[in-house]
Protein backbone atom coordinates (compact mmCIF):
# COMPACT_ATOMS: atom_id res chain seq x y z
CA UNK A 1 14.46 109.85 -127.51
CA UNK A 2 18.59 110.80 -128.14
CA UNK A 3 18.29 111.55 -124.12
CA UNK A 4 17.77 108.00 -123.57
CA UNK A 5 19.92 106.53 -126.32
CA UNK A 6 22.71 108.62 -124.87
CA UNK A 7 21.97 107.43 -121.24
CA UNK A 8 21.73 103.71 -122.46
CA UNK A 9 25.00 104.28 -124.16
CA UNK A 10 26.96 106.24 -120.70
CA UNK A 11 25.75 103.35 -119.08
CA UNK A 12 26.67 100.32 -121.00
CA UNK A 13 29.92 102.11 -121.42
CA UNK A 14 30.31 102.60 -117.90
CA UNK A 15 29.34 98.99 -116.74
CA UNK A 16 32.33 97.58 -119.12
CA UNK A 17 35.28 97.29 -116.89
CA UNK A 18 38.43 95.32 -117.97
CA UNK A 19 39.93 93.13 -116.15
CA UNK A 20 43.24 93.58 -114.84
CA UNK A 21 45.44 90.51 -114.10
CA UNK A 22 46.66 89.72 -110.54
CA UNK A 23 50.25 88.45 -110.01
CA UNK A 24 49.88 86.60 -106.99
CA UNK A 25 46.66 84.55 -107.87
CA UNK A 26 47.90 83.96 -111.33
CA UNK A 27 51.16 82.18 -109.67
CA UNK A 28 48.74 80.12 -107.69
CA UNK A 29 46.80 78.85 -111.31
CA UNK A 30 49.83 78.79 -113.19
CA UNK A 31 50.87 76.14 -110.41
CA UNK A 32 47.88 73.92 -110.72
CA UNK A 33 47.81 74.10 -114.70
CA UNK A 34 50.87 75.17 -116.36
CA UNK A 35 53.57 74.38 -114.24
CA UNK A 36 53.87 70.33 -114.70
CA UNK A 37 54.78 71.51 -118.47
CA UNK A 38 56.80 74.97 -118.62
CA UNK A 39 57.87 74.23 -115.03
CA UNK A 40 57.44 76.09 -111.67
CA UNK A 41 59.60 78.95 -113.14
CA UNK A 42 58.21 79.01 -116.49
CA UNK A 43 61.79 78.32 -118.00
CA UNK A 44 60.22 75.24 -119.87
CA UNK A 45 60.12 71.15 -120.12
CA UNK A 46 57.88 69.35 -122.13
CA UNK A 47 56.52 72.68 -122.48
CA UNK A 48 58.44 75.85 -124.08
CA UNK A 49 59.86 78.26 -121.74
CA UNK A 50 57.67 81.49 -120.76
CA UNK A 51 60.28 83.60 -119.47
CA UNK A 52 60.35 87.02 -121.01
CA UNK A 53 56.75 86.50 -123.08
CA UNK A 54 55.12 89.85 -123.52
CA UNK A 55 52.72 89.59 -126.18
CA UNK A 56 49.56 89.55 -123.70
CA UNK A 57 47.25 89.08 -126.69
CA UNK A 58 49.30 86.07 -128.09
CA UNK A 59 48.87 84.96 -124.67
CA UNK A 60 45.39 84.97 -123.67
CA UNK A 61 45.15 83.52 -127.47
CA UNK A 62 47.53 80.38 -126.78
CA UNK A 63 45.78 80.06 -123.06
CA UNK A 64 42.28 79.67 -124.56
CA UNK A 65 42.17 78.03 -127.62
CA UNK A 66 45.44 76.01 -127.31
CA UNK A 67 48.09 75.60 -129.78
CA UNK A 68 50.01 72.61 -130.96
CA UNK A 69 50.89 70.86 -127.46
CA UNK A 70 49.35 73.39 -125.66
CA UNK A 71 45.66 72.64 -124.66
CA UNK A 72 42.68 74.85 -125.21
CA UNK A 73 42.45 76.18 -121.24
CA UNK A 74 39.43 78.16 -122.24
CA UNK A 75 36.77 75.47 -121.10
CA UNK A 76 38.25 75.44 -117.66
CA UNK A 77 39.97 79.26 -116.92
CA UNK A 78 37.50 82.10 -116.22
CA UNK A 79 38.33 85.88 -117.79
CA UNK A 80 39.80 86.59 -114.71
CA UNK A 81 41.53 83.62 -114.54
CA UNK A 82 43.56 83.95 -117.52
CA UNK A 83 44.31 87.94 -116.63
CA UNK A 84 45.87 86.14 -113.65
CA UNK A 85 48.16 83.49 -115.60
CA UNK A 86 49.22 86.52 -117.90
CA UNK A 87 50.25 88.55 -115.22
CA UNK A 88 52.12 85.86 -113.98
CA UNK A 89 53.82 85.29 -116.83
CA UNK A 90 55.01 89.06 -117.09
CA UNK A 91 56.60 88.68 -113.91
CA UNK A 92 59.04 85.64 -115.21
């Protein structure tokens, strides 16, 4: 019985992967959701400016739920999606 406990356990904890952001498509959603508000370089408008964010946890926070101004993005951007935008943003 601990056999397959521990075997159920090595594999659920093997199957969770996180997700790791990627630049390039993130500049590509940041573009089509973000953009018209912090601009195209993320140094801000009706939106604050993004440049030299690098809380990633406030970010994926502020992304999906919104905050103030900011709409709730979570309805609409996947997991990966966000991981994307963040890594965007670490690049501005």
């Amino acid at each position: 019985m601990r056999l397959a406990v521990l075997t159920l356990f090595a594999f659920a904890c093997a199957t969770e992967t996180e997700i790791v952001g990627d630049a390039d498509a993130g500049a590509t959603i940041f573009a089509d959701n973000c953009a018209s508000c912090h601009a195209a370089d993320g140094t801000g408008g009706t939106g604050s400016s993004l440049v030299g964010l690098t809380d990633e946890a406030s970010m994926e926070a502020t992304i999906v739920d919104g905050d103030g101004g900011m709409p709730a993005f979570g309805e609409s951007l996947d997991d990966q999606d966000v991981a994307d935008v963040i890594a965007f943003i670490l690049t501005l």
